[in-house]
PDB file of N, CA and C in Angstrom:
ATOM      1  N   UNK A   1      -8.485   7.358  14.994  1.00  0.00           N
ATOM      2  CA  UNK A   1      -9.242   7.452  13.755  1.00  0.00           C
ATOM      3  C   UNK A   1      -9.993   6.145  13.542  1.00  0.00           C
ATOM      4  N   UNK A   2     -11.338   6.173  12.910  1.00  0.00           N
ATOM      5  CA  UNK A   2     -12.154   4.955  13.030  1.00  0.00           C
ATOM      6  C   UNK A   2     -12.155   4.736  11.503  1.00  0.00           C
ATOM      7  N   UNK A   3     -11.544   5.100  10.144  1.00  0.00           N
ATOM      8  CA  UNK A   3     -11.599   4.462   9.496  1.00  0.00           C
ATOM      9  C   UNK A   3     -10.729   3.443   9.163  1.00  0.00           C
ATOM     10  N   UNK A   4     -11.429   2.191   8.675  1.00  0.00           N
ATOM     11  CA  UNK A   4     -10.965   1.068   8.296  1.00  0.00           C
ATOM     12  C   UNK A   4     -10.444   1.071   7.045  1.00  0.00           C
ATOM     13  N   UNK A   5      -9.151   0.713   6.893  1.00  0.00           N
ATOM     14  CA  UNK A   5      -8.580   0.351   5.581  1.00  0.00           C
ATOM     15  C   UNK A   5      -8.952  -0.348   4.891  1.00  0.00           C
ATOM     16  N   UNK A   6      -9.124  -0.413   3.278  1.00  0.00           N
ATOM     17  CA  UNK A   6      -9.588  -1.441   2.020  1.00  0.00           C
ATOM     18  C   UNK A   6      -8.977  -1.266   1.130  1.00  0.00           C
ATOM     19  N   UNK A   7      -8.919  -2.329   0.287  1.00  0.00           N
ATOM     20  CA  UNK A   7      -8.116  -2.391  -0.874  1.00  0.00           C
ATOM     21  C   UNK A   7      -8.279  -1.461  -1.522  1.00  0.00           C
ATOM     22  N   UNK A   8      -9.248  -0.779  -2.151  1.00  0.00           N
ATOM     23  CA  UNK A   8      -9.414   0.023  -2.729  1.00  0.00           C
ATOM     24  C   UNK A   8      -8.726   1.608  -2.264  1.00  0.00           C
ATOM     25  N   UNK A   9      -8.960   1.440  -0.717  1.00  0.00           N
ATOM     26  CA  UNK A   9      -8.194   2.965  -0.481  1.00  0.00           C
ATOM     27  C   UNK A   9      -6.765   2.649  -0.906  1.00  0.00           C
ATOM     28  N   UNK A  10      -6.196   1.088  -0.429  1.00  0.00           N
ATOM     29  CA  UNK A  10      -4.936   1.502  -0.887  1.00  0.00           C
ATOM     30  C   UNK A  10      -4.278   1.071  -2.389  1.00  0.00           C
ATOM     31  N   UNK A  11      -4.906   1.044  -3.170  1.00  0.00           N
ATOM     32  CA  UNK A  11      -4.920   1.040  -4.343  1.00  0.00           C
ATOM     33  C   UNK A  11      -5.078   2.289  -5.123  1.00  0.00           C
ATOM     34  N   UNK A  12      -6.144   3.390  -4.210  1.00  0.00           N
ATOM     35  CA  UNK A  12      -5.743   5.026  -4.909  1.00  0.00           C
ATOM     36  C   UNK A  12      -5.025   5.498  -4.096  1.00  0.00           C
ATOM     37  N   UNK A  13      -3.677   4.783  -2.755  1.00  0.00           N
ATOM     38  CA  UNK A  13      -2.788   5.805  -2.137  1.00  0.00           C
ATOM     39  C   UNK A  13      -2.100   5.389  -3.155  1.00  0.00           C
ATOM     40  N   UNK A  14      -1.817   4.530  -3.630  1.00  0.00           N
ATOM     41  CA  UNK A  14      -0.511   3.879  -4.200  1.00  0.00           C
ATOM     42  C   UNK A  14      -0.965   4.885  -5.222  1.00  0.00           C
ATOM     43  N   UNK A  15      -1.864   4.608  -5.802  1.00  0.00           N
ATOM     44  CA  UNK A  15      -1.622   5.134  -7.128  1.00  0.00           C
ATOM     45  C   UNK A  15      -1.859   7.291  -7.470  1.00  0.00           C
ATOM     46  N   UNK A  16      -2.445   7.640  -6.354  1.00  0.00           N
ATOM     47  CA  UNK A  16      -1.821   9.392  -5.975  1.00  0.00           C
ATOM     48  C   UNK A  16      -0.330   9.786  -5.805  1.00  0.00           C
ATOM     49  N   UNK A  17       0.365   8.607  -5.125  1.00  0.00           N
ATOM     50  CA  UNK A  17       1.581   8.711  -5.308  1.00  0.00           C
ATOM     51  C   UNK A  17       2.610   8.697  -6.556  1.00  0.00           C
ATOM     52  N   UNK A  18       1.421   7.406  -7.291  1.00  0.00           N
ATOM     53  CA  UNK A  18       2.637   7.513  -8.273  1.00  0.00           C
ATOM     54  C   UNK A  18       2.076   8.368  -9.305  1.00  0.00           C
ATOM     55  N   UNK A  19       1.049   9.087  -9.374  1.00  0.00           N
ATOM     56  CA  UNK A  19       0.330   9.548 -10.214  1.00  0.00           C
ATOM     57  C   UNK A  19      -0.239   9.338 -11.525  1.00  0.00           C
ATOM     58  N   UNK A  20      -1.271   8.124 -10.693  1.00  0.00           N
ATOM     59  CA  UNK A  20      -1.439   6.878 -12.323  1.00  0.00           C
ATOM     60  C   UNK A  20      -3.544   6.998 -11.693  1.00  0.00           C
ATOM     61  N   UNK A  21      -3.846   6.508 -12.680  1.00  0.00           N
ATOM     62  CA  UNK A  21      -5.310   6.489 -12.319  1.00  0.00           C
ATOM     63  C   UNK A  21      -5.088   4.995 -11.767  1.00  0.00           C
ATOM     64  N   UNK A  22      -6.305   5.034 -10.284  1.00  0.00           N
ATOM     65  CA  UNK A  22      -6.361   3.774  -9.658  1.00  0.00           C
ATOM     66  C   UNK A  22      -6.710   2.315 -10.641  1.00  0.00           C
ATOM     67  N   UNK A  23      -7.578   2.622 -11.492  1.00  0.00           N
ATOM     68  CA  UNK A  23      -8.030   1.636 -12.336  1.00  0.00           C
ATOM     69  C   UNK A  23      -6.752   0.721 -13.212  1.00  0.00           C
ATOM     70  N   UNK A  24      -5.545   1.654 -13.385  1.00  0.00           N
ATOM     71  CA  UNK A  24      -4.632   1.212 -13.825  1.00  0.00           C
ATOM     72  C   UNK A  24      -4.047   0.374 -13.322  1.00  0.00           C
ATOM     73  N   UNK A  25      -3.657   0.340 -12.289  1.00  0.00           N
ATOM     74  CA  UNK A  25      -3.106  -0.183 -11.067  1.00  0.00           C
ATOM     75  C   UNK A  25      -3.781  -2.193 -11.050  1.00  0.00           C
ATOM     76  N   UNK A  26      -3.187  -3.161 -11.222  1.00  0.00           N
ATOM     77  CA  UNK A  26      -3.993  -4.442 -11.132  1.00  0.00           C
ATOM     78  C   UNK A  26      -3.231  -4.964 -10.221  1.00  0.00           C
ATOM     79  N   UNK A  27      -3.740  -5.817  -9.287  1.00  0.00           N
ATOM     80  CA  UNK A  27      -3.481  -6.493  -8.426  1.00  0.00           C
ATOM     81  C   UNK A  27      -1.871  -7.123  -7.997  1.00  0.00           C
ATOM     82  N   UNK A  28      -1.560  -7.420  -9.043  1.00  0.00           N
ATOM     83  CA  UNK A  28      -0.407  -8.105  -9.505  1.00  0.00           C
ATOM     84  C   UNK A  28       1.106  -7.602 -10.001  1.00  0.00           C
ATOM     85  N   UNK A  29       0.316  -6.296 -10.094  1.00  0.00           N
ATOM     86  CA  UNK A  29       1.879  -5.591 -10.769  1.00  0.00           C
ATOM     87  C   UNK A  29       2.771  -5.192 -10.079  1.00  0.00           C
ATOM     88  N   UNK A  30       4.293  -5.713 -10.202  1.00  0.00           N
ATOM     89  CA  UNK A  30       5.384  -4.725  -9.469  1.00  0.00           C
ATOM     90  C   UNK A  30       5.103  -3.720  -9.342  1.00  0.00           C
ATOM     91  N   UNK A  31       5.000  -2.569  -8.258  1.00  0.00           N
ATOM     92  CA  UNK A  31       4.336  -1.369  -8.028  1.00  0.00           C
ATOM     93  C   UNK A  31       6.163  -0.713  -8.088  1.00  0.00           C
ATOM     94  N   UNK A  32       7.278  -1.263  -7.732  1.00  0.00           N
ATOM     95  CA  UNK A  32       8.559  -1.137  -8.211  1.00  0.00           C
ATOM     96  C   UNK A  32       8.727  -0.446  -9.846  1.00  0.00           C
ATOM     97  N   UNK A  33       8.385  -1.844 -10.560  1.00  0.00           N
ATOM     98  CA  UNK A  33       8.069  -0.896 -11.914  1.00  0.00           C
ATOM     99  C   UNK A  33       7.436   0.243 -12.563  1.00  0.00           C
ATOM    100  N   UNK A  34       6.272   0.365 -11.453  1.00  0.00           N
ATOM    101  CA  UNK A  34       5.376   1.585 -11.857  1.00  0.00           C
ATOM    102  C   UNK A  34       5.980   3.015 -11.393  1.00  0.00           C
ATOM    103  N   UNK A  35       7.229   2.801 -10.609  1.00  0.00           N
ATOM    104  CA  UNK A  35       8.107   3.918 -10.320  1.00  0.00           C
ATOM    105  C   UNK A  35       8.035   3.700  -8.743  1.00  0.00           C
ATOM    106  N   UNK A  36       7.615   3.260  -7.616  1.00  0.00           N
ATOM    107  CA  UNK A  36       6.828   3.320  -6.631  1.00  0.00           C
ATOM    108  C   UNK A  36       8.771   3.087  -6.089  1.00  0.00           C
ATOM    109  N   UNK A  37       9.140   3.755  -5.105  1.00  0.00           N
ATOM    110  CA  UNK A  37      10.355   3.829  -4.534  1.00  0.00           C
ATOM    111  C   UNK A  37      10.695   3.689  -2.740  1.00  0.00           C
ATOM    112  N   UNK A  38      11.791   4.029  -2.141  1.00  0.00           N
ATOM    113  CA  UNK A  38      11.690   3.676  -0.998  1.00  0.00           C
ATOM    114  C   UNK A  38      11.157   4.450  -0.098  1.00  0.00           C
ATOM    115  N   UNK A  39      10.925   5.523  -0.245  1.00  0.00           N
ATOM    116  CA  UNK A  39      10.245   6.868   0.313  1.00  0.00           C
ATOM    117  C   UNK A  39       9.026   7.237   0.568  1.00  0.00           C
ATOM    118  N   UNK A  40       8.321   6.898  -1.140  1.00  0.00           N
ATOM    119  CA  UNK A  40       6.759   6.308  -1.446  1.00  0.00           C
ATOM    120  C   UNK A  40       6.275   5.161  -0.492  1.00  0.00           C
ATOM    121  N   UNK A  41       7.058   4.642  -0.140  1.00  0.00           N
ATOM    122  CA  UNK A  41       6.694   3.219   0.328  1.00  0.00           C
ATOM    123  C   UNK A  41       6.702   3.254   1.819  1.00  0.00           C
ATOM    124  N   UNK A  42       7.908   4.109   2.387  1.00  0.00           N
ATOM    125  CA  UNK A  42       7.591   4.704   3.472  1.00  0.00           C
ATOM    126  C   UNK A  42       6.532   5.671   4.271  1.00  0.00           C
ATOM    127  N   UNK A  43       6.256   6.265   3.170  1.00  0.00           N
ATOM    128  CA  UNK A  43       4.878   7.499   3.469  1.00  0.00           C
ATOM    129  C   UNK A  43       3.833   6.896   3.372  1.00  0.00           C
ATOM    130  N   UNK A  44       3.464   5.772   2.720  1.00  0.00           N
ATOM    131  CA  UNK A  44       2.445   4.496   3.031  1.00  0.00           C
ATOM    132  C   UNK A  44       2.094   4.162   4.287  1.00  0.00           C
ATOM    133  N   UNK A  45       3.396   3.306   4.927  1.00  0.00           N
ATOM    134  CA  UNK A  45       3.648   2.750   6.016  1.00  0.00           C
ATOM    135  C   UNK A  45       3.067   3.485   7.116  1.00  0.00           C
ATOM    136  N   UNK A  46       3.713   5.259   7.243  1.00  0.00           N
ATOM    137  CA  UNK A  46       3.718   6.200   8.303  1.00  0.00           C
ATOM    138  C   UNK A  46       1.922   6.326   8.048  1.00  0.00           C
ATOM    139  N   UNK A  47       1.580   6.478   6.589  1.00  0.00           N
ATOM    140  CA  UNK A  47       0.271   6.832   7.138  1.00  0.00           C
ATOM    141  C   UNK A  47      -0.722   5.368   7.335  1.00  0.00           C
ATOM    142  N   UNK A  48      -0.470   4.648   7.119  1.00  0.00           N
ATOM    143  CA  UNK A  48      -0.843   3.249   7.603  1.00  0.00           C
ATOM    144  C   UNK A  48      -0.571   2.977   8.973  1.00  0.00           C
ATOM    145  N   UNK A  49       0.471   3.377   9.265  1.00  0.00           N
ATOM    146  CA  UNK A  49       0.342   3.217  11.259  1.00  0.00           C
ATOM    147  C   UNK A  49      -0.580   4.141  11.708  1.00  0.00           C
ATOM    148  N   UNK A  50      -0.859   5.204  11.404  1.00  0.00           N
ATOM    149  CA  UNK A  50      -1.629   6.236  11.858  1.00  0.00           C
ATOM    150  C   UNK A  50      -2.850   5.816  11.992  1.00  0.00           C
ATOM    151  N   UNK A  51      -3.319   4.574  10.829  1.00  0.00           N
ATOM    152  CA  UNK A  51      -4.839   4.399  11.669  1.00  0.00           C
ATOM    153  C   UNK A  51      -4.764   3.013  12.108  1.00  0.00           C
ATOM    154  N   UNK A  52      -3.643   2.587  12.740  1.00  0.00           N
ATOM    155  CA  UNK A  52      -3.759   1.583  13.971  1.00  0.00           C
ATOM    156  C   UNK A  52      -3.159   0.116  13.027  1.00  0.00           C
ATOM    157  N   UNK A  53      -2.504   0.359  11.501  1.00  0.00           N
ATOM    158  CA  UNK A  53      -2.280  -0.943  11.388  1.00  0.00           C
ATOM    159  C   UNK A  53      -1.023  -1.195  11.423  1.00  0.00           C
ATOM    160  N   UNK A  54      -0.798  -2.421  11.763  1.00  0.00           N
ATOM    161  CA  UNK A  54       1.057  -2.661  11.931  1.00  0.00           C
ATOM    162  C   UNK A  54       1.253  -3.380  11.050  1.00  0.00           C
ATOM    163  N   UNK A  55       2.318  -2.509  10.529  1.00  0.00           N
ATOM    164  CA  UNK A  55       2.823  -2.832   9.379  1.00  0.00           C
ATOM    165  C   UNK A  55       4.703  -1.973   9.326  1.00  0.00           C
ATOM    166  N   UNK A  56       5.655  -2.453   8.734  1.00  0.00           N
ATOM    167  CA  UNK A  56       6.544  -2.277   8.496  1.00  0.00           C
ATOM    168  C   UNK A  56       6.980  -2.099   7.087  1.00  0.00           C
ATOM    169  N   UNK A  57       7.917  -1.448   6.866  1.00  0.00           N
ATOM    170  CA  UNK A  57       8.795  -1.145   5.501  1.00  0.00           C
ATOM    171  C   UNK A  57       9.406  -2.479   4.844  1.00  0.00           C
ATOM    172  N   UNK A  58       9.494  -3.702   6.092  1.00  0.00           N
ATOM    173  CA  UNK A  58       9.854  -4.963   4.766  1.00  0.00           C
ATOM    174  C   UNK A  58       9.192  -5.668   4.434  1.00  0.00           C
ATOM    175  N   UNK A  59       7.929  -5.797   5.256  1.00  0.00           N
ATOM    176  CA  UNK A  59       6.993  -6.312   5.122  1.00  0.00           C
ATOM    177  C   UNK A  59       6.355  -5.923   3.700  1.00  0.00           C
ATOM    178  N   UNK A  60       6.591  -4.604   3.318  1.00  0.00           N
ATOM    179  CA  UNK A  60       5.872  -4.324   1.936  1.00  0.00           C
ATOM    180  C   UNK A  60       6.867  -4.446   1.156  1.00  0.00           C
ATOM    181  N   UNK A  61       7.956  -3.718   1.117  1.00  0.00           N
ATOM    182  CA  UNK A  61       9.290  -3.893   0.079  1.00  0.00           C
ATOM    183  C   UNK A  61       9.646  -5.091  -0.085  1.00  0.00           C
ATOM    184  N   UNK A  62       9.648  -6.096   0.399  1.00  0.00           N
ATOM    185  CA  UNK A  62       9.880  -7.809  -0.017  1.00  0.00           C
ATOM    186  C   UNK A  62       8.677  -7.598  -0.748  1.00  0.00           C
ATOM    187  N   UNK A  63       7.789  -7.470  -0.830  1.00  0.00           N
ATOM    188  CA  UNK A  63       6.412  -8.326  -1.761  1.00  0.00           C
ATOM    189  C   UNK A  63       5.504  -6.538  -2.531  1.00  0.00           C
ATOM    190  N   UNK A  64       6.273  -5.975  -3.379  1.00  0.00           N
ATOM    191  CA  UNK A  64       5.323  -5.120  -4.129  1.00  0.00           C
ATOM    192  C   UNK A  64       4.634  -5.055  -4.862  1.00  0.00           C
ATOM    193  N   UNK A  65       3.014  -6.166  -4.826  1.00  0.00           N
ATOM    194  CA  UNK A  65       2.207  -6.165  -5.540  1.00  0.00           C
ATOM    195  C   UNK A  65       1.173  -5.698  -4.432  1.00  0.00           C
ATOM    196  N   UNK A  66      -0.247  -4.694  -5.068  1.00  0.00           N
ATOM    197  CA  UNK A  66      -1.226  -5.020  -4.193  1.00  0.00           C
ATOM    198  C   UNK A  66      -1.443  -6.613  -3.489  1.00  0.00           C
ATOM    199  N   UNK A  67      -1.859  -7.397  -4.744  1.00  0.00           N
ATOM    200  CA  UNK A  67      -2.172  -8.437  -3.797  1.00  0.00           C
ATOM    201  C   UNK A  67      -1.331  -8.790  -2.098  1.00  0.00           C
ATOM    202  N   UNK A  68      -0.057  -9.020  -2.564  1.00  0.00           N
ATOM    203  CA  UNK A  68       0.638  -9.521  -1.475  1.00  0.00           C
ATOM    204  C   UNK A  68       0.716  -8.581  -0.357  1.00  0.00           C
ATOM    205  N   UNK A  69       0.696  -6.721  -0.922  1.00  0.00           N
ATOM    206  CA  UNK A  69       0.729  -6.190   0.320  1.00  0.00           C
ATOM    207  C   UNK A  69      -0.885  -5.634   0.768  1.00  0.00           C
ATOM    208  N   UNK A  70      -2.064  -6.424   0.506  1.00  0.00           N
ATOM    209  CA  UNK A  70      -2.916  -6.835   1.199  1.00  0.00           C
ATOM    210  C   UNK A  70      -3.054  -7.969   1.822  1.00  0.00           C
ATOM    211  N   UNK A  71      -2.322  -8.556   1.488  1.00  0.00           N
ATOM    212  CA  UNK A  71      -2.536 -10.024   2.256  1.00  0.00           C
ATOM    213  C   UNK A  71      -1.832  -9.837   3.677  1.00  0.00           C
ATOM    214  N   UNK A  72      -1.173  -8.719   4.035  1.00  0.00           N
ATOM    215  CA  UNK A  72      -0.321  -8.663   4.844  1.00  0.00           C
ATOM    216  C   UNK A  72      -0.958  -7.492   5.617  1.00  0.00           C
ATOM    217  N   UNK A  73      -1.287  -6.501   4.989  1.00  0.00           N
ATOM    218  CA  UNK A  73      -1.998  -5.328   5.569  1.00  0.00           C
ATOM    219  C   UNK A  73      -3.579  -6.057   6.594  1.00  0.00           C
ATOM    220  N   UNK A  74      -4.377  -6.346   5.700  1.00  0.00           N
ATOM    221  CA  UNK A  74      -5.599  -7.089   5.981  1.00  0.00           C
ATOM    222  C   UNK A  74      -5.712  -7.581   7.834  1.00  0.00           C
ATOM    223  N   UNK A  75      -4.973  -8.740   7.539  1.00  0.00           N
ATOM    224  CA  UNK A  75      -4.850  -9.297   9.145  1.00  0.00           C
ATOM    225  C   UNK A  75      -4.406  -8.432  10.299  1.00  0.00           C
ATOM    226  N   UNK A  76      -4.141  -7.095   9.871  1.00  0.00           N
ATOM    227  CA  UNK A  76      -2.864  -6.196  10.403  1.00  0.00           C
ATOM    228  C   UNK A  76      -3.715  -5.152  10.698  1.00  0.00           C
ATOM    229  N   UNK A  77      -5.213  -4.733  10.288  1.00  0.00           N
ATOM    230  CA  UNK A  77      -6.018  -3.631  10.288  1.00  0.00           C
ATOM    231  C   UNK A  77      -6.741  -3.984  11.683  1.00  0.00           C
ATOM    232  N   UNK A  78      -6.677  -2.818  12.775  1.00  0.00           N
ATOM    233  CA  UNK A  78      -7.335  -2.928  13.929  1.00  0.00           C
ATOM    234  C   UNK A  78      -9.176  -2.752  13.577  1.00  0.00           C
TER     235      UNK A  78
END
């Protein structure tokens, strides 16, 4: 698959999952608090490997803010 990941796509996966409008969603927020769980977070991951980026389940669960799990995704996007 040739699309490239952006903040923005994953800012409306996160937030289809949890079923919040993307706009809600700010950079910074425990995505923990917003309900976001270990399962959610996994179905991320699975579809995040699918278009070539490596990434792991602690890599995001240690740090659940957008920001931090772009900072990590980013360098990680083929």
């Amino acid at each position: 698959m040739s699309q490239k990941l952006t903040l923005e796509d994953v800012r409306a996966q996160v937030a289809e999952l949890l079923f919040e409008d993307p706009t809600e969603l700010t950079d910074d927020e425990n995505l923990v608090d917003w309900g976001l769980d270990s399962v959610r977070i996994m179905t991320l991951v699975e579809k995040w490997r699918k278009l070539g980026v490596r990434i792991t389940f602690a890599d995001l669960a240690e740090r659940p803010t957008l920001a931090d799990w772009w900072a990590v995704l980013e360098p990680n996007i083929p």
